[in-house]
Protein backbone atom coordinates (compact mmCIF):
# COMPACT_ATOMS: atom_id res chain seq x y z
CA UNK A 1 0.00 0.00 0.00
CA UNK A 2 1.21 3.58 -0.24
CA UNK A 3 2.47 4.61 2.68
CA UNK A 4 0.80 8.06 2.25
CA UNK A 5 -2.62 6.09 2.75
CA UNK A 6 -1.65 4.95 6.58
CA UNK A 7 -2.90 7.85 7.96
CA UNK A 8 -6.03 8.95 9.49
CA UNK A 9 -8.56 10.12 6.61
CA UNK A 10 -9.18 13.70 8.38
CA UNK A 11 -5.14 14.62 7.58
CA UNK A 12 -5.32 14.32 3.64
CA UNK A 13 -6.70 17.76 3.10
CA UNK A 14 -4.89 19.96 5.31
CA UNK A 15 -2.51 20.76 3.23
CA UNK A 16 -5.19 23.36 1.92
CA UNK A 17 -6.13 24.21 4.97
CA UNK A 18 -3.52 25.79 6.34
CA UNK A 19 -2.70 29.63 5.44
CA UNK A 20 -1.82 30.49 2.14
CA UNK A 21 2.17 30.63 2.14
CA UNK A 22 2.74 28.57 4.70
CA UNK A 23 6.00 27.16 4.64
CA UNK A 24 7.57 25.47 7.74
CA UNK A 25 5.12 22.86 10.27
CA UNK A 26 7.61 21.73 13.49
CA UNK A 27 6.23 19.80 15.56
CA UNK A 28 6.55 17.65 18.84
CA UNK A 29 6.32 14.13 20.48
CA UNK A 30 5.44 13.90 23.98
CA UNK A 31 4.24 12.34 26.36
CA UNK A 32 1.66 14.63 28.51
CA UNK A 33 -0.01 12.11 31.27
CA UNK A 34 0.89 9.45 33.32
CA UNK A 35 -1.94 7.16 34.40
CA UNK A 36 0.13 4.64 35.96
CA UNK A 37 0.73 5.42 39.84
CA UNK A 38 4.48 6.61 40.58
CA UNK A 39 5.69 6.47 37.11
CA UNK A 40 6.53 10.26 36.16
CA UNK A 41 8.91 9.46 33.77
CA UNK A 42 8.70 7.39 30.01
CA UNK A 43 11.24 5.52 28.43
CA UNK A 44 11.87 6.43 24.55
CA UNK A 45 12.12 3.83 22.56
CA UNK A 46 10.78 2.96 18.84
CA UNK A 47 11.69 6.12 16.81
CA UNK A 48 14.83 4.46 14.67
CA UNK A 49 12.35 1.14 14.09
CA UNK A 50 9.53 4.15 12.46
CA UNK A 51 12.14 6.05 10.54
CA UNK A 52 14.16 2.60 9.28
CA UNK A 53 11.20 0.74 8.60
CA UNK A 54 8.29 3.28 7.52
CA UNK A 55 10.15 6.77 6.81
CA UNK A 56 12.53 4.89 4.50
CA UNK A 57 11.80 1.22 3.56
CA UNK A 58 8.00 1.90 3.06
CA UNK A 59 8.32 4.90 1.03
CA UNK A 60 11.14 3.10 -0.83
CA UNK A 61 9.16 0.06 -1.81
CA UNK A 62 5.57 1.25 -2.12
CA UNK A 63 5.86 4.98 -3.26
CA UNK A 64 9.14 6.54 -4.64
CA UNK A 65 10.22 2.81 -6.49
CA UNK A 66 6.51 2.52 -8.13
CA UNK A 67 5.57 4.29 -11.33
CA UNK A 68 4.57 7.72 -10.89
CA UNK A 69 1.36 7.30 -12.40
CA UNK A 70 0.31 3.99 -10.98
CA UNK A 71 0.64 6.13 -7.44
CA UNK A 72 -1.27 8.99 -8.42
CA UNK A 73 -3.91 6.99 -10.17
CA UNK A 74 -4.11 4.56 -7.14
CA UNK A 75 -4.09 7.70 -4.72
CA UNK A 76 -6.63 9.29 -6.80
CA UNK A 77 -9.04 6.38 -6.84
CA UNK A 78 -9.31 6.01 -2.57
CA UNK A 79 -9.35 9.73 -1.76
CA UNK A 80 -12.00 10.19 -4.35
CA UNK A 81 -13.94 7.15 -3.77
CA UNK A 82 -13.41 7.63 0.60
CA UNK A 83 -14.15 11.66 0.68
CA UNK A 84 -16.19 11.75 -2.58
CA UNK A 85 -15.17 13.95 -5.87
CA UNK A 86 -12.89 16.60 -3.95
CA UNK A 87 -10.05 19.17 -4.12
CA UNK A 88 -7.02 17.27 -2.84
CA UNK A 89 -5.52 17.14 -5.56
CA UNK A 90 -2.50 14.96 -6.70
CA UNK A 91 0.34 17.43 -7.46
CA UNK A 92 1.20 17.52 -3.97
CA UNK A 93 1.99 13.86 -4.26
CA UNK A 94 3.39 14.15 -7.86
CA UNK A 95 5.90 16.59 -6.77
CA UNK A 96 6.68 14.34 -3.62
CA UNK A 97 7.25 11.36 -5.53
CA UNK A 98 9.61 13.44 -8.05
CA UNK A 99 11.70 14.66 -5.45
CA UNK A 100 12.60 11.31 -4.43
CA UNK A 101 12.60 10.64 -0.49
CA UNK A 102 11.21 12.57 2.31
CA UNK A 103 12.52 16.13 2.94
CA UNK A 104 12.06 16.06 7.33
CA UNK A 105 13.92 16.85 9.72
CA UNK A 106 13.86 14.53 12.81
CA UNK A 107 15.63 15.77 16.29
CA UNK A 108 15.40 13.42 19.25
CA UNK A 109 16.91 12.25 22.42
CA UNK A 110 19.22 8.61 22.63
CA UNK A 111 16.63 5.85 22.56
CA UNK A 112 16.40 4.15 26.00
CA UNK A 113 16.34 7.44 28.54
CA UNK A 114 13.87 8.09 30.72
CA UNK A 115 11.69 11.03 30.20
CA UNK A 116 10.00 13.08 32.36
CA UNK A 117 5.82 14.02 31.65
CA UNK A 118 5.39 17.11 29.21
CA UNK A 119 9.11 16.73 28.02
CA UNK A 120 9.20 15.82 24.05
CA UNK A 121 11.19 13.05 23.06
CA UNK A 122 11.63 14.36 19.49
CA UNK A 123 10.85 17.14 16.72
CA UNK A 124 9.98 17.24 13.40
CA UNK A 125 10.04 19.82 10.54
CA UNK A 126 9.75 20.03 6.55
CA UNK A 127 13.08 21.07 5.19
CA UNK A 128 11.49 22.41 1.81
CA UNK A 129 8.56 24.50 2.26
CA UNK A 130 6.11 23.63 -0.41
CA UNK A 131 6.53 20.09 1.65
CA UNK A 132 4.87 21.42 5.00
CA UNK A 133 1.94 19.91 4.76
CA UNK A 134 4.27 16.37 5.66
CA UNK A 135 5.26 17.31 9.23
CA UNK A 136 1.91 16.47 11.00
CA UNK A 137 0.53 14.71 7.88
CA UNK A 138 2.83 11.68 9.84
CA UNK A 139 1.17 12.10 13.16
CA UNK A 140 -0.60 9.06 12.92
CA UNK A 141 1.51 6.85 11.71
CA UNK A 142 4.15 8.05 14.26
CA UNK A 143 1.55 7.77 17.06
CA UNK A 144 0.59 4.35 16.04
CA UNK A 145 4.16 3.30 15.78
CA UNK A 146 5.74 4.70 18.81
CA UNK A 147 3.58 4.83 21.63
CA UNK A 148 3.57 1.02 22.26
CA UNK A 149 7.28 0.15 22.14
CA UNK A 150 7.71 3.11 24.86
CA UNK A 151 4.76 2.03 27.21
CA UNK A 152 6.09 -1.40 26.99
CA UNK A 153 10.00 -0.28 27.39
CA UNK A 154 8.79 1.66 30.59
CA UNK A 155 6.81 -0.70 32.49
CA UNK A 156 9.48 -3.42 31.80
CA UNK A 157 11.63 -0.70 33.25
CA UNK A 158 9.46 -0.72 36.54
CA UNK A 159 9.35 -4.53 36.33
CA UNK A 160 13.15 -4.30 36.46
CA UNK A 161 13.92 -1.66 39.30
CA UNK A 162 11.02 -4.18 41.65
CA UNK A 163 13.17 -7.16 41.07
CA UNK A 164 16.68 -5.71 41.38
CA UNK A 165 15.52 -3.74 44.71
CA UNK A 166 14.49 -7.37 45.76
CA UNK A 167 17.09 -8.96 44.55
CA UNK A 168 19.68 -6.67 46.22
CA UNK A 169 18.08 -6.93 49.46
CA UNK A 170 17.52 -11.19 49.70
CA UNK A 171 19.68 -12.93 46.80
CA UNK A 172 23.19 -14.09 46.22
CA UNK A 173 22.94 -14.14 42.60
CA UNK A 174 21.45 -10.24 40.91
CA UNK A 175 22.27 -10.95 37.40
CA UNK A 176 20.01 -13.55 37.80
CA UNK A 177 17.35 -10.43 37.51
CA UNK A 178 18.25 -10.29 33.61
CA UNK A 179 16.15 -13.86 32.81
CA UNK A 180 13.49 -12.96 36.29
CA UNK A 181 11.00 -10.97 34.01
CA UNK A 182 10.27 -13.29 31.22
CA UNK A 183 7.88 -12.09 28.22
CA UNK A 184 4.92 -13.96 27.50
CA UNK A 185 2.98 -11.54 25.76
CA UNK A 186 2.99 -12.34 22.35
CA UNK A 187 -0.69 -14.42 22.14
CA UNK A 188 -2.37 -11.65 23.52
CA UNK A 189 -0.95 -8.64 22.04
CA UNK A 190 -3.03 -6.49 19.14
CA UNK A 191 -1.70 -8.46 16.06
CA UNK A 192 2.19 -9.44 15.04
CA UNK A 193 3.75 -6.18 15.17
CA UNK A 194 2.20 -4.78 18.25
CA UNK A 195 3.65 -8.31 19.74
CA UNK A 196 7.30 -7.71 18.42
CA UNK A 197 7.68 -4.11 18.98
CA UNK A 198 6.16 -4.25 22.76
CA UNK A 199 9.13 -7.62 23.23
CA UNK A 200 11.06 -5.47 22.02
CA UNK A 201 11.04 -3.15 24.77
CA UNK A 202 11.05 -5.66 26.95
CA UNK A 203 14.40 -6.96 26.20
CA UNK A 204 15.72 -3.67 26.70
CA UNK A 205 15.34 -4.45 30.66
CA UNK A 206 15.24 -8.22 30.48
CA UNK A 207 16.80 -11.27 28.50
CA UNK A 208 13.96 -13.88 28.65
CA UNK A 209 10.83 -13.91 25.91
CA UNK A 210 8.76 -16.13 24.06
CA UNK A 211 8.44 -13.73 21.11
CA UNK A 212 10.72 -15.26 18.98
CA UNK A 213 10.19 -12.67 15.94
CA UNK A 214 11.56 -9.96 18.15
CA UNK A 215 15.24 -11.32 17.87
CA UNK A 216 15.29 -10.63 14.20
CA UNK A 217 13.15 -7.02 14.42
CA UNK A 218 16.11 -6.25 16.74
CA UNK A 219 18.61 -7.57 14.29
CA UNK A 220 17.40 -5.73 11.62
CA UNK A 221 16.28 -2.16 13.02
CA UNK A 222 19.13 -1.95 16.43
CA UNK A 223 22.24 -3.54 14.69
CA UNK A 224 21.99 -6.44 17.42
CA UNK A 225 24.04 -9.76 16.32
CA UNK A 226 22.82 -12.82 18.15
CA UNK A 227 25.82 -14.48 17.38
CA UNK A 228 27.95 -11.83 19.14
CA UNK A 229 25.35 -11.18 22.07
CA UNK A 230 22.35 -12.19 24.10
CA UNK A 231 19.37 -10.71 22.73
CA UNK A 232 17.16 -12.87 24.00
CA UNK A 233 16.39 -16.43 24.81
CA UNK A 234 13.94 -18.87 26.93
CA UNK A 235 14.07 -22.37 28.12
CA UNK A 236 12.30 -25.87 27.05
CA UNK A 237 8.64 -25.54 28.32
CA UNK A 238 5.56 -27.85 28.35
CA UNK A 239 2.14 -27.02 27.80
CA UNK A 240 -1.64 -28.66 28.91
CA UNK A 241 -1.97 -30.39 26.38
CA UNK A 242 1.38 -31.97 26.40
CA UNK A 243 0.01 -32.64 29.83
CA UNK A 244 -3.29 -34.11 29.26
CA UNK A 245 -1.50 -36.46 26.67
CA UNK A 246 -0.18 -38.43 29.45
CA UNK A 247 -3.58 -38.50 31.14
CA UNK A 248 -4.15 -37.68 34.94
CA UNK A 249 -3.62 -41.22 36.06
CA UNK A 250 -0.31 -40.89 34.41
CA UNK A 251 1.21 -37.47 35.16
CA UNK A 252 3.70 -38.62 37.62
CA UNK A 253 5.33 -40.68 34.39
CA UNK A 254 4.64 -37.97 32.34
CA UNK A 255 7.47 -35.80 34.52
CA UNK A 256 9.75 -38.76 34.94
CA UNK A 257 9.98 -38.97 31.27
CA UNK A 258 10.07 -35.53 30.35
CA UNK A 259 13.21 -35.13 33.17
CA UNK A 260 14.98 -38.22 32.55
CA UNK A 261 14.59 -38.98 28.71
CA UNK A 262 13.11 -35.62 26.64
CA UNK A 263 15.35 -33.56 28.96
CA UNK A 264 17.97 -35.37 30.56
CA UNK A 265 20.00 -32.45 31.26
CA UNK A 266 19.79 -28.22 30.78
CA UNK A 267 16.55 -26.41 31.95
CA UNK A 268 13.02 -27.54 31.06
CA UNK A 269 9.59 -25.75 32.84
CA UNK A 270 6.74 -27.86 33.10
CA UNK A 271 3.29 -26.88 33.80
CA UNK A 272 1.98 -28.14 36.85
CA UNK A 273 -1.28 -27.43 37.42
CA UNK A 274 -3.37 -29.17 34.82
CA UNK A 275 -5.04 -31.00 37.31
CA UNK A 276 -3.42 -30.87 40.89
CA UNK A 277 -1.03 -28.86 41.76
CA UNK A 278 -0.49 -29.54 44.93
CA UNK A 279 -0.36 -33.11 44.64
CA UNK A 280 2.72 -32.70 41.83
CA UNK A 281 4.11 -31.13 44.97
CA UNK A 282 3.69 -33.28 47.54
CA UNK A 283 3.75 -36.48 45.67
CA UNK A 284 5.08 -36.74 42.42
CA UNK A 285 8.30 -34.23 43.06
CA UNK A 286 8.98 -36.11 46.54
CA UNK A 287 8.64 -39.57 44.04
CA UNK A 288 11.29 -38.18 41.85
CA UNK A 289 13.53 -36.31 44.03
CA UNK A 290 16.86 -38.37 42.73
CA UNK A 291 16.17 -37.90 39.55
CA UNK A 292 15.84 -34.17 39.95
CA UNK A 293 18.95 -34.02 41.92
CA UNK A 294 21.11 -35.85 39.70
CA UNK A 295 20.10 -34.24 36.54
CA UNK A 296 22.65 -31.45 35.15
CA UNK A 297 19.87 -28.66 35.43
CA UNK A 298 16.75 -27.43 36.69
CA UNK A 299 13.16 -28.28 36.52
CA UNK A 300 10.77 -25.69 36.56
CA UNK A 301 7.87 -25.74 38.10
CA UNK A 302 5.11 -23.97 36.16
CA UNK A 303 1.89 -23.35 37.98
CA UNK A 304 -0.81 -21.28 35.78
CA UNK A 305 -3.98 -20.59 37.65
CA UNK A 306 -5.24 -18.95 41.14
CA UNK A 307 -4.40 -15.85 42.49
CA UNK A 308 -0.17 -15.39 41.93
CA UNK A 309 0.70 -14.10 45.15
CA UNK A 310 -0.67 -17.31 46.95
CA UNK A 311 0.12 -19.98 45.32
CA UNK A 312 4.01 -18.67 44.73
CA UNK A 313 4.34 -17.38 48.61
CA UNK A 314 1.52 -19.10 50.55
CA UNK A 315 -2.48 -18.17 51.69
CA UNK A 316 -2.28 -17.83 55.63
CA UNK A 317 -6.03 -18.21 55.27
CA UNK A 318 -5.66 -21.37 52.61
CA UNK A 319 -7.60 -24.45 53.70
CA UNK A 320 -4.64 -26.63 53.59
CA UNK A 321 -1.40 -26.90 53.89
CA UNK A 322 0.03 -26.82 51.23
CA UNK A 323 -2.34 -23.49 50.33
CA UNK A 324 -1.16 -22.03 53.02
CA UNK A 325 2.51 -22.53 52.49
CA UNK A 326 2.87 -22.14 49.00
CA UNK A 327 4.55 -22.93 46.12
CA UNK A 328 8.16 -21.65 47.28
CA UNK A 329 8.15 -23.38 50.63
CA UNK A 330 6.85 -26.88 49.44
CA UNK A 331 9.70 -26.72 47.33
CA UNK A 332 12.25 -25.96 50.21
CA UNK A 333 10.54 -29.26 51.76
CA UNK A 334 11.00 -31.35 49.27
CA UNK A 335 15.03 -30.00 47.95
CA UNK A 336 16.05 -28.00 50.06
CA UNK A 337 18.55 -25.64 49.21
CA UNK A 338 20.66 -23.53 50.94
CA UNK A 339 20.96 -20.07 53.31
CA UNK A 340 22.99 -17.16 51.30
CA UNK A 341 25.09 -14.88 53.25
CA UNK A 342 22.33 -12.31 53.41
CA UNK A 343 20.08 -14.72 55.53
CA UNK A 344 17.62 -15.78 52.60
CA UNK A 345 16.73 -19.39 51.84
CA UNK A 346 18.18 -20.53 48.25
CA UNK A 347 16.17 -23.31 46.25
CA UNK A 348 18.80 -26.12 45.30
CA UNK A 349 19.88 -25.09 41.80
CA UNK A 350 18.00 -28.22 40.60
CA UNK A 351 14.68 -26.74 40.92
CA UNK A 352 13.09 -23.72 40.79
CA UNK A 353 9.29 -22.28 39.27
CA UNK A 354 7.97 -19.90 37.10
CA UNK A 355 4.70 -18.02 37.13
CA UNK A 356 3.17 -16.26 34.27
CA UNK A 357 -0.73 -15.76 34.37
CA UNK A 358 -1.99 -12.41 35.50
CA UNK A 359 0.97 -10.71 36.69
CA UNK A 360 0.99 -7.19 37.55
CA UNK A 361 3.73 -4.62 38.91
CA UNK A 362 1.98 -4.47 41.97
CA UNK A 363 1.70 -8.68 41.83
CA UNK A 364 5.13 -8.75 41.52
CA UNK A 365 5.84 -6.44 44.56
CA UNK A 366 3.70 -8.36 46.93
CA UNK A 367 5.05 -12.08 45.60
CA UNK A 368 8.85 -10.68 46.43
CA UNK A 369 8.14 -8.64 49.80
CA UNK A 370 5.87 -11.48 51.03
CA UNK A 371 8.61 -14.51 49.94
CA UNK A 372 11.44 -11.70 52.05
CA UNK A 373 9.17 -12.00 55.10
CA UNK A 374 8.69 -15.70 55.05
CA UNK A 375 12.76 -15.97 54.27
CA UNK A 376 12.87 -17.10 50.51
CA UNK A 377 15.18 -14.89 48.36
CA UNK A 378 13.23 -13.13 45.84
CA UNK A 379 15.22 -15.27 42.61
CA UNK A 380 13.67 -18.20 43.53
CA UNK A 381 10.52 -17.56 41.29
CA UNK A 382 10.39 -16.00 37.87
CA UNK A 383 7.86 -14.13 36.44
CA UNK A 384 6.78 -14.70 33.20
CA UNK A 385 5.07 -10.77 32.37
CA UNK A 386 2.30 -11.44 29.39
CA UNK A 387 -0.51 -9.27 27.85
CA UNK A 388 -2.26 -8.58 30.97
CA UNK A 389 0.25 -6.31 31.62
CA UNK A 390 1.48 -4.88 28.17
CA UNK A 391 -2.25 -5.04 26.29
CA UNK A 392 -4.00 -3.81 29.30
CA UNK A 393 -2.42 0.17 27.76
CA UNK A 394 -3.51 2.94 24.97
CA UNK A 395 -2.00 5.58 23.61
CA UNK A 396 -3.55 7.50 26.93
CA UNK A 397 -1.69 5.73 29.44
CA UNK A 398 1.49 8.51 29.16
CA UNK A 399 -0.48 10.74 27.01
CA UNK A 400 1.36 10.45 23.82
CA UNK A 401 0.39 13.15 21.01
CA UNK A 402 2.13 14.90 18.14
CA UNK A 403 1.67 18.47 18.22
CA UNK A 404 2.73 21.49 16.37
CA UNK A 405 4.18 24.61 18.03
CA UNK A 406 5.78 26.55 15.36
CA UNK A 407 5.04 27.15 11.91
CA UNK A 408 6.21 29.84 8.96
CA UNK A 409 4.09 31.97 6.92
CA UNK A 410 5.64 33.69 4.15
CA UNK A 411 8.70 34.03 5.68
CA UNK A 412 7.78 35.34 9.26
CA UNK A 413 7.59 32.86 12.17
CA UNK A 414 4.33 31.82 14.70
CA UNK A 415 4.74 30.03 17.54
CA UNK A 416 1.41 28.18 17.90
CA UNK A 417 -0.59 26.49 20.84
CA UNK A 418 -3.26 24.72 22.13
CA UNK A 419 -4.58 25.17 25.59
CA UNK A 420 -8.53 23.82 25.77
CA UNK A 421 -10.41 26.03 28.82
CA UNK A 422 -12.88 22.61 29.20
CA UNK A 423 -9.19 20.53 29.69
CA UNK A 424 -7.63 19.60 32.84
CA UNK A 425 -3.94 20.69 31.46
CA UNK A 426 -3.14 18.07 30.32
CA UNK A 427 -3.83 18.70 26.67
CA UNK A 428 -1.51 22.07 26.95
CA UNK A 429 1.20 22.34 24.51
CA UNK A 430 4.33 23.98 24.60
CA UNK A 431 4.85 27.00 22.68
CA UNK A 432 7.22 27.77 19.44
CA UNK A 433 10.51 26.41 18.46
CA UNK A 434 11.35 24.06 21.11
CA UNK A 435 15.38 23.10 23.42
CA UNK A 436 15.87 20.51 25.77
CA UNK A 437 18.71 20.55 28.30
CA UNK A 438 19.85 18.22 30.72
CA UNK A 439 19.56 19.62 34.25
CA UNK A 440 20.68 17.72 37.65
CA UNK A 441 19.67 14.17 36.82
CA UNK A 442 16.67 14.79 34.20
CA UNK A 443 15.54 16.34 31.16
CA UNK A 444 13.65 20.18 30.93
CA UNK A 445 11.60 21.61 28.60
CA UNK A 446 12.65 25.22 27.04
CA UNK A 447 10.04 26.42 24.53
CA UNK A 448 9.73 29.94 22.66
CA UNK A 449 13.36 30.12 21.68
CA UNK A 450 15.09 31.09 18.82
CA UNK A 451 16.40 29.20 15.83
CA UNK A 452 20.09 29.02 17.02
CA UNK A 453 19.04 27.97 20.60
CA UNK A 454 16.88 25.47 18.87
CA UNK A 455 20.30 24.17 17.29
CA UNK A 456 21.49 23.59 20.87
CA UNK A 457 20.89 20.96 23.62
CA UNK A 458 20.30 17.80 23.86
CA UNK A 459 18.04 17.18 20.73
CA UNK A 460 20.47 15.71 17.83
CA UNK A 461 19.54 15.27 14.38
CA UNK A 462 18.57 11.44 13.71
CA UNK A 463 17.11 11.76 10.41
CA UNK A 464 17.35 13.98 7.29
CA UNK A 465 16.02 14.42 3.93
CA UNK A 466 15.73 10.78 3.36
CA UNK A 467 19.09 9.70 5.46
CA UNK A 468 19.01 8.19 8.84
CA UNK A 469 21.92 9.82 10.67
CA UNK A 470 21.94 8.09 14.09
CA UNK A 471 22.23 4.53 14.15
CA UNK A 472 21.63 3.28 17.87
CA UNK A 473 22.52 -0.31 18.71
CA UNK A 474 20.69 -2.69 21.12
CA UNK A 475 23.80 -2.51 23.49
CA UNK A 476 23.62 1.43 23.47
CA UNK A 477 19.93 1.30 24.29
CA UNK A 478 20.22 -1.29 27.10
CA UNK A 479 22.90 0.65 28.73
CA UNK A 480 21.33 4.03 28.97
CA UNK A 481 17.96 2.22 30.23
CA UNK A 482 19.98 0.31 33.05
C-alpha cells in the first residue's frame, strides 16, 4: 500500500487548509499524562524502528520505487472514492514522488532514557517549504508506531527496578534479575507487530521472551548480532496439552519422562497445574527427588492458575497446607537448598518455578516482599510478564500526542498552541521552536526560543532528507535504560 494512505482520513486535506504561504510545520512528540501510579517518567524507545522501517523502507518500496502514475492513479481512486469527488488534488503527491525521499527533519533524544511528563522526546520539521503539509501529515503513523514500544519499554523498566531492589536486598545471585522478568505476551498482544515491537522493549530491561520474531526485528532495526550477544532467549517448556497427553492417572510418568529422557539435562519448565497442583508437589516431586537431583539442570515448576501471590508465597487463610505454604516453601521441603550470606533461603539449583498468568507490577511487589518475610530470596521464582500487563495500555496511558508549536508563513515565524479552557492541562502544549537541556539528573523543557538555541541541547539530528543519521545499537539502548 502507499504509505501516504496509513494515515487517518481527516489529515489528507490539510494541506489546503492551512494559510496560504505557509512554509515550515515543526512539531513535537510527547508524552503529557501518566496514568500509571508513581511512574513520572517514560522511556523512549521505537523512533529508529519508524524512521528505518516506515520513513525509508515503506516509502522506498511502495511509493518513490513505483511508477509515478500507478501512485497517483491509485491515490486518486481512494481519496476520491473515501471523501467523494474533492479538491485534494495529486500534485502535492506528484511533486513528492519526483523529489525522491522525504525532505524532514527529525531531532530526538538517545533511545532508551527516561523522560520526564510534558518533556518531548523528538521534533519534526519540513526542510522544503512547499513540503509542509508532511510534518503532521505523519502524526498518525508516528503515534501508532511509537507509543507502544515506549509504554512497553517503561513498564518493563518498573518490572526491572522491583526485582533488582528485591534482589539486592535477599539474593546471592542479581544478574540472575536479567532472565526474572520473562515475556509472555505475544498471544495476547493487538496483532504481530504490536507483539514484536512491545518484546522489544522488553528486552531492553530483560533477556527472557517467548516472542521469537523480536530477535530478528532487533537484528534488523538496532544492529543487534545474536551471534555476538544475548538478545534474547527462553528455556524448554511444556504445555496442557502436552500434559493431558499423558492422562491424569499418568502425570507422575509424564514428569519422569520428560526429566529423565526428553530432557535429561539443561533447563526444562513444566506446567503443573493441569489437574493438581499440589499433589505434583507433595507427591510426584517427593517420588522423583533423585532424579531431579542428579540431573545437570533445573526443573521448573510452572503453575498457571489462582491468584499469583498465593500460590508462589503461601495463603495464611488457605484451607490446607500446602495453600497455606505455598509454592516456594513446598519446594524448600522437598530440595532444600541452601541459606545465602544475606540470611535468605536458596532453592537447590535443581529446581526452581515460574509463574506467568496475571501478573501485575503491583503482583510482583507483593510475591517478592511477602517470599522476604517468610525468608525465601526473591530469585527463587520467575515471572513470566504477558498481555495482561502490556495489552492492558492505549496511547492515553502517558499521554502520547504529536503536536505542532511553530510554523512559517511567508517568511515570518508563529509560535502556535493549544490550551482547551474545558481541559484539565493536560492537553496544553508547549509554545514555538522548542530546546531541551539536561539539568541535575533529568531532562527540561525550554520552549519559545530562537532558531540558534533550537540548534542547541540535547536534541540531535537522527534523520534527514531521506538519510538516517543516528544509528543506535541494542547494546547502546540497554545501557542508557539500566
Amino acid at each position: 500500500m502507499n504509505p501516504l494512505l496509513y494515515t487517518d482520513g481527516y489529515k489528507v486535506d490539510h494541506r489546503r487548509q492551512y494559510p496560504n504561504q505557509t512554509i515550515l510545520v515543526y512539531s513535537n512528540w510527547t508524552p503529557r499524562k501518566s496514568r500509571i501510579e508513581g511512574i513520572n517518567e517514560v522511556v523512549f524507545f521505537g523512533l529508529q524502528y519508524f524512521i528505518k522501517k516506515y520513513i525509508i523502507e515503506d516509502f522506498r518500496d511502495n511509493f518513490f520505487n513505483k511508477p509515478k502514475a500507478e501512485i497517483c492513479r491509485k491515490y486518486s481512486r481512494r481519496i476520491n472514492n473515501y471523501l467523494g469527488e474533492n479538491s485534494v488534488g495529486i500534485k502535492h503527491i506528484e511533486d513528492l514522488h519526483d523529489l525522491g525521499y522525504i525532505p524532514m527533519v527529525i531531532k530526538a533524544l538517545p533511545e532508551g532514557v527516561s523522560v520526564p511528563i510534558r518533556v518531548p522526546m523528538f521534533t519534526m520539521y519540513n526542510t522544503l517549504p512547499e513540503f509542509f503539509w508532511l510534518t503532521n501529515y505523519f502524526e498518525t503513523l508516528i503515534s501508532t508506531t511509537v507509543w507502544l514500544p515506549c509504554n512497553s519499554a517503561t513498564i518493563a523498566k518498573q518490572y526491572r527496578i522491583i526485582l533488582d531492589k528485591y534482589a539486592n536486598e535477599t539474593a546471592s545471585m542479581l544478574e540472575f534479575v536479567d532472565w526474572q522478568g520473562h515475556d509472555f505476551s505475544m498471544r495476547g498482544m493487538a496483532g504481530l507487530e504490536a507483539a514484536i515491537i512491545s518484546s522489544a522493549g522488553h528486552l531492553l530491561s530483560f533477556t527472557g521472551t517467548d516472542t521469537i520474531p523480536t530477535i530478528d526485528f532487533l537484528e534488523t532495526y538496532y544492529n543487534a548480532d545474536s551471534d555476538k550477544e544475548l538478545i534474547g532467549g527462553s528455556v524448554a517448556a511444556t504445555e496442557h496439552s502436552v500434559m493431558c497427553m499423558g492422562t491424569n492417572t499418568g502425570e507422575q510418568e509424564t514428569f519422569k519422562r520428560l526429566i529423565t529422557e526428553v530432557y535429561p539435562k539443561g533447563i526444562v519448565s513444566i506446567v503443573s497445574d493441569t489437574w493438581d497442583l499440589w499433589k505434583v508437589l507433595t507427591e510426584y516431586l517427593p517420588n522423583l527427588k533423585e532424579e531431579v537431583l542428579a540431573r545437570d539442570g533445573k526443573v521448573v515448576i510452572r503453575p498457571d492458575s489462582g491468584d499469583p501471590v498465593d500460590i508462589i508465597c503461601g495463603n495464611p487463610n488457605g484451607k490446607t497446607i500446602e495453600e497455606q505454604k505455598g509454592v516456594i516453601e513446598l519446594l524448600w521441603d522437598t530440595f532444600g537448598g541452601q541459606t545465602n550470606t544475606k540470611g535468605y533461603k536458596e532453592l537447590d539449583s535443581h529446581i526452581g518455578a515460574i509463574y506467568g498468568d496475571s501478573i501485575t507490577l503491583d503482583r510482583a511487589t507483593q510475591i517478592c516482599e511477602r517470599l522476604k518475610q517468610k525468608g525465601f530470596a526473591s530469585t527463587n521464582v520467575v515471572l513470566g510478564i504477558g498481555s495482561f500487563t502490556y495489552q492492558y495500555n492505549t496511547r492515553d496511558t502517558f499521554g502520547f500526542a504529536m503536536k505542532a508549536t511553530y510554523g512559517e508563513v511567508d517568511g515570518e515565524g508563529r509560535a502556535i498552541y493549544k490550551d482547551p479552557i474545558t481541559d484539565d492541562g493536560t492537553k496544553k502544549s508547549a509554545k514555538g521552536l522548542l530546546k531541551i537541556e539536561f539539568e541535575n539528573g533529568e531532562y527540561k523543557l525550554y520552549d519559545q526560543v530562537n532558531w540558534e538555541e533550537e540548534k542547541q541541547g540535547e536534541l540531535k539530528e537522527v534523520f534527514r532528507d531521506g538519510k538516517i543519521l543516528v544509528d543506535q545499537t541494542l547494546s547502546e539502548i540497554r545501557k542508557r535504560i539500566r
